[in-house]
C-alpha atoms as a PDB file:
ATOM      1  CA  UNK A   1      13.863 -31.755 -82.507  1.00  0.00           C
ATOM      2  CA  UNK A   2      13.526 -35.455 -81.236  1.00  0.00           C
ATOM      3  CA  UNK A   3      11.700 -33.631 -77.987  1.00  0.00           C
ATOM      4  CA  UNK A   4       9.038 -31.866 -80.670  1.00  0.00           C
ATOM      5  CA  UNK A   5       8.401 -34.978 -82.414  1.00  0.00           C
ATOM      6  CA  UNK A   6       8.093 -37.484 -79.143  1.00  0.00           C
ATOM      7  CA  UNK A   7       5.738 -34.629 -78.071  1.00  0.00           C
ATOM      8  CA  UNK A   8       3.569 -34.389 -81.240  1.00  0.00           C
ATOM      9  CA  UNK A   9       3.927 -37.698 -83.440  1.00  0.00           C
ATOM     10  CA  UNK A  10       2.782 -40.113 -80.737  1.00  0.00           C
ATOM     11  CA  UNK A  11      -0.844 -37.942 -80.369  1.00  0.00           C
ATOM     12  CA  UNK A  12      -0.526 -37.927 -84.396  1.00  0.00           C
ATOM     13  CA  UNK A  13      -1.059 -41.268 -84.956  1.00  0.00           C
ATOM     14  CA  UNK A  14      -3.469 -42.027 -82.070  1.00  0.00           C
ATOM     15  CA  UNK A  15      -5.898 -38.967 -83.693  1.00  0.00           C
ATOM     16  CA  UNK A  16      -5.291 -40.577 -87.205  1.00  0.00           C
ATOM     17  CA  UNK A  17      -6.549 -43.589 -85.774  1.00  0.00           C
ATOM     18  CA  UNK A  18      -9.969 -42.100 -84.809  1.00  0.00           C
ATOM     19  CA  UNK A  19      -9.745 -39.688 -87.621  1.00  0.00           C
ATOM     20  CA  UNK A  20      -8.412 -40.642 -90.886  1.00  0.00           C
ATOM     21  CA  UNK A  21     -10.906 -41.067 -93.664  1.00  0.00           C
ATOM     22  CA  UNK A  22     -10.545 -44.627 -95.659  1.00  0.00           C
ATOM     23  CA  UNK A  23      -9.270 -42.352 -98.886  1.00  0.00           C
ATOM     24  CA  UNK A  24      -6.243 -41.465 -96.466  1.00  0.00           C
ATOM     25  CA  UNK A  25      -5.695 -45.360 -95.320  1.00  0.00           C
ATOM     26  CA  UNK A  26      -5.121 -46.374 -99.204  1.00  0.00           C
ATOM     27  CA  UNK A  27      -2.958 -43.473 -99.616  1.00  0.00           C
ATOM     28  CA  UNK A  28      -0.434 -44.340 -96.615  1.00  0.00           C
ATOM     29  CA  UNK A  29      -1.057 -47.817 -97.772  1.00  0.00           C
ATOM     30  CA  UNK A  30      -0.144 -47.066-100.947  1.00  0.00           C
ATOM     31  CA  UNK A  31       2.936 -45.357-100.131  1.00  0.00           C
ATOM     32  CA  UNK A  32       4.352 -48.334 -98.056  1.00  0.00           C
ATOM     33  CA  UNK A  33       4.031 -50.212-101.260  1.00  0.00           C
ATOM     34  CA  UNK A  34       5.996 -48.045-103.253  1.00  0.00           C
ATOM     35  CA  UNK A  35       8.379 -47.940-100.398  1.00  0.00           C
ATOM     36  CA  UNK A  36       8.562 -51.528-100.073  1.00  0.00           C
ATOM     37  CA  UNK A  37       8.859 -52.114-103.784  1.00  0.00           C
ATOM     38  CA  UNK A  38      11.624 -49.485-104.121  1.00  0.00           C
ATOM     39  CA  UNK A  39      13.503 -50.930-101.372  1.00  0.00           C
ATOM     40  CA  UNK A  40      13.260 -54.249-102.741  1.00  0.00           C
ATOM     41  CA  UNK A  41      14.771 -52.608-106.099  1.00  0.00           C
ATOM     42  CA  UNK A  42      17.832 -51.751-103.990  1.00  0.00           C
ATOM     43  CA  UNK A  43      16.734 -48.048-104.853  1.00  0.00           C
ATOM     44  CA  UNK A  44      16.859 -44.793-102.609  1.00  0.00           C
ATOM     45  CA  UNK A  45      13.995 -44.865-100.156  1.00  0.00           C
ATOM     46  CA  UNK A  46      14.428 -42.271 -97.924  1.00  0.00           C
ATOM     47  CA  UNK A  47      11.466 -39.697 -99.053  1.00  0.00           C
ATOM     48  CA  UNK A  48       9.373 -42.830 -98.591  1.00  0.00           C
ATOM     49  CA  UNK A  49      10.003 -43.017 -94.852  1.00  0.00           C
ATOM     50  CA  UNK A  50      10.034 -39.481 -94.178  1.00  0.00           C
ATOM     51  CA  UNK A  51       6.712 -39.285 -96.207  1.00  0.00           C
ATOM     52  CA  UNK A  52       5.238 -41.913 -93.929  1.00  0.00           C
ATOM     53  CA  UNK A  53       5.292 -39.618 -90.994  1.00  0.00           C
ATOM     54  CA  UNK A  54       3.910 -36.483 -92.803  1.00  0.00           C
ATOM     55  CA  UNK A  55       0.932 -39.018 -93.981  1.00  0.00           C
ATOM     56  CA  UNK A  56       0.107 -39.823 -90.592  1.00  0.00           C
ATOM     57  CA  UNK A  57       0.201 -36.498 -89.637  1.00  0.00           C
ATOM     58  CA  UNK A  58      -2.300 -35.242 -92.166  1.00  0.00           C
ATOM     59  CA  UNK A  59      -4.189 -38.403 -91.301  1.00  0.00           C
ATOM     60  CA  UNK A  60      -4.635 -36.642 -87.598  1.00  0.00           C
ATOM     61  CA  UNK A  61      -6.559 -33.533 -88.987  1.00  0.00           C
ATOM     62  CA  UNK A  62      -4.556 -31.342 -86.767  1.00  0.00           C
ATOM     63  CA  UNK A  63      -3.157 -28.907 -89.175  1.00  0.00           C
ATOM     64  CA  UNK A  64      -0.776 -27.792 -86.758  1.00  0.00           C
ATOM     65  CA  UNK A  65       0.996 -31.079 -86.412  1.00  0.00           C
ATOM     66  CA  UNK A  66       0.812 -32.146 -90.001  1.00  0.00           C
ATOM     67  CA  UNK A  67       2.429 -28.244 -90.690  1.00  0.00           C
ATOM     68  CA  UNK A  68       5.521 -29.361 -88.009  1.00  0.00           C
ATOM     69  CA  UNK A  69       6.023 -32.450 -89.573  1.00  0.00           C
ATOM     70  CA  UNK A  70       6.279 -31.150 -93.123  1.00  0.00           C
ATOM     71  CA  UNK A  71       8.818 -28.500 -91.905  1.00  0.00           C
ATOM     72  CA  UNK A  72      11.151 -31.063 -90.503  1.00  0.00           C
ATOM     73  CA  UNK A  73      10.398 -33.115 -93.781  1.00  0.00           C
ATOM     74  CA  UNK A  74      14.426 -32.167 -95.114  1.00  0.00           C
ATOM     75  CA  UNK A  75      15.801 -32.782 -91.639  1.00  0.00           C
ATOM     76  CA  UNK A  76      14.176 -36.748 -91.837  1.00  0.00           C
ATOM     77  CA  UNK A  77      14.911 -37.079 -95.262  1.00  0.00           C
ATOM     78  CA  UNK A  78      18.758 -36.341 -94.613  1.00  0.00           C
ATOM     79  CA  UNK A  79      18.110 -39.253 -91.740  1.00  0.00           C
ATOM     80  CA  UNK A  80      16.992 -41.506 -93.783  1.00  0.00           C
ATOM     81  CA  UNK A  81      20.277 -40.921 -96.404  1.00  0.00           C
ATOM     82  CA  UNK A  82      22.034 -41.921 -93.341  1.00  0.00           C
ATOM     83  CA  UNK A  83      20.537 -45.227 -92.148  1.00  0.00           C
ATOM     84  CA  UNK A  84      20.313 -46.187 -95.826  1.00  0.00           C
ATOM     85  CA  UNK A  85      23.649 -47.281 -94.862  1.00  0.00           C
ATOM     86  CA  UNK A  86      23.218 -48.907 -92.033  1.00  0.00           C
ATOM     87  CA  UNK A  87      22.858 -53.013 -92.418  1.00  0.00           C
ATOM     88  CA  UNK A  88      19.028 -53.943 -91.911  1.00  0.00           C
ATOM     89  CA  UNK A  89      17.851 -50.532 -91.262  1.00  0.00           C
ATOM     90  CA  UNK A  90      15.861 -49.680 -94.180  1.00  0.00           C
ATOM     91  CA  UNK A  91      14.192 -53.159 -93.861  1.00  0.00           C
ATOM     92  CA  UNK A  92      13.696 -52.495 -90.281  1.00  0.00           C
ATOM     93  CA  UNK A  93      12.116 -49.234 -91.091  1.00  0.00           C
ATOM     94  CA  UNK A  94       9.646 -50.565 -93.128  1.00  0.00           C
ATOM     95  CA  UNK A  95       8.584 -53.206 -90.718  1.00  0.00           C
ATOM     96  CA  UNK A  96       8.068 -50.551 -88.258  1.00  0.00           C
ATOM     97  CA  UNK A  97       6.444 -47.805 -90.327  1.00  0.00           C
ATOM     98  CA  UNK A  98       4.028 -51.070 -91.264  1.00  0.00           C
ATOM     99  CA  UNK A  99       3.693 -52.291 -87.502  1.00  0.00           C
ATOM    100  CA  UNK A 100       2.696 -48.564 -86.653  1.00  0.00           C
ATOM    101  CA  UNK A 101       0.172 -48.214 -89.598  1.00  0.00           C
ATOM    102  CA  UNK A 102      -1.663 -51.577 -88.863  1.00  0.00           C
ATOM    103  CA  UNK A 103      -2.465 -50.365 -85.506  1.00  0.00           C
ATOM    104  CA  UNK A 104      -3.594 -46.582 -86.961  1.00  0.00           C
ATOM    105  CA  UNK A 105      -5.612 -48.996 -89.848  1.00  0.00           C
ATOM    106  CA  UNK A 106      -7.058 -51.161 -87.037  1.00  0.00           C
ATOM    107  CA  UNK A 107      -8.299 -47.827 -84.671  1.00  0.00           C
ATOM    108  CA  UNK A 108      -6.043 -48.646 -81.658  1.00  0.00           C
ATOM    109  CA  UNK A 109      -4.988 -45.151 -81.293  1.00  0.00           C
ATOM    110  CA  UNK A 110      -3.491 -46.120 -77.969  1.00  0.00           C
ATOM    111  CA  UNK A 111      -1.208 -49.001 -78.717  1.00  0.00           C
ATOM    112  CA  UNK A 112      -0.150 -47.108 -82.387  1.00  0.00           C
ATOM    113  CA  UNK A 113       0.858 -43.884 -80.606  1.00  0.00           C
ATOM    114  CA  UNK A 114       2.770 -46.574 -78.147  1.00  0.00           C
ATOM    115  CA  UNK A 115       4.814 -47.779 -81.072  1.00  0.00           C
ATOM    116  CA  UNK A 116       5.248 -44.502 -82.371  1.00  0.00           C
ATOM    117  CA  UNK A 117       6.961 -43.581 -79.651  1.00  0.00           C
ATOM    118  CA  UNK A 118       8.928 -46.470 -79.181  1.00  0.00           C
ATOM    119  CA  UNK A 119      10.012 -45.981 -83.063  1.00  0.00           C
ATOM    120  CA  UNK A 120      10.722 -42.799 -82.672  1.00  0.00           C
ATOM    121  CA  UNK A 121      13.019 -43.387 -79.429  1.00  0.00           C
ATOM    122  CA  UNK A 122      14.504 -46.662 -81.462  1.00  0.00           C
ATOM    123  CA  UNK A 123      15.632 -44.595 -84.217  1.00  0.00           C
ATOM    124  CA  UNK A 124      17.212 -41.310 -82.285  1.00  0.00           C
ATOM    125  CA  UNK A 125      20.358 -42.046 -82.583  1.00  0.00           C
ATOM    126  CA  UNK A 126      20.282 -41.815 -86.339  1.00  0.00           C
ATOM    127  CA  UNK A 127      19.215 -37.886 -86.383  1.00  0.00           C
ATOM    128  CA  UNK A 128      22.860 -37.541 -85.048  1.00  0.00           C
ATOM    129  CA  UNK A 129      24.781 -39.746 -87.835  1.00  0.00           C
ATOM    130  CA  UNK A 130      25.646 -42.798 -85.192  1.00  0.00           C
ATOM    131  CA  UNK A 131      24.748 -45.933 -85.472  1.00  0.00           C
ATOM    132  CA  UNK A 132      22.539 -47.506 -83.374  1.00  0.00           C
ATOM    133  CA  UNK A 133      23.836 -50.541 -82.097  1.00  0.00           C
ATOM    134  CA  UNK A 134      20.860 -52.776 -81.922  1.00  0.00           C
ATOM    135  CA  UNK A 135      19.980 -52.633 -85.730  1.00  0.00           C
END
């Protein structure tokens, strides 16, 4: 799974940066806030950051790629259970999910798909249930 993902994701967000529609922008904006706020409540987050990725993945207007995503949607939803308790990492997660977005938001397809991939390689350890060291 990690392979499909480093494979689509990172071309994801570098077409949502030429191609998402302002409309979508407030909508993945708006779902960092409610992930933010949530997390800040010391509530369960992990939809949120599995929703993220699905968002960007619409954002691309490749229905084939936003279709993948959603079918792992359960399999990065059960990740994100698991680094919920990991120290930092949901905070971490957020950073990077808004890192990533900022450079979608700003149209620098290049560097965004960049930290995508980074991200994604970052956080592969989780997928497995171990802990990743540098968090």
């Amino acid at each position: 799974m990690l392979e499909a993902r480093m494979m689509i994701e990172p071309d994801c967000v570098r077409l949502a940066a030429e191609r998402a529609t302002e409309a979508e922008f407030d909508a993945i904006e708006h779902l960092l806030q409610e992930h933010e706020s949530l997390h800040e409540q010391n509530k369960p987050v992990s939809e949120y950051g599995a929703r993220f990725h699905i968002r960007l993945a619409e954002a691309s207007h490749n229905r084939v790629a936003a279709s993948f995503m959603s079918s792992i949607l359960h399999i990065m939803q059960e990740r994100g259970r698991r680094i919920d308790a990991i120290p930092n990492a949901r905070r971490k997660e957020i950073d990077d999910h808004r890192a990533i977005f900022q450079l979608v938001r700003a149209r620098k397809g290049a560097k965004a798909s960049a930290a995508m991939r980074e991200h994604i390689l970052e956080w592969s350890n989780t997928y497995f249930g171990e802990e990743d060291a540098r968090r």
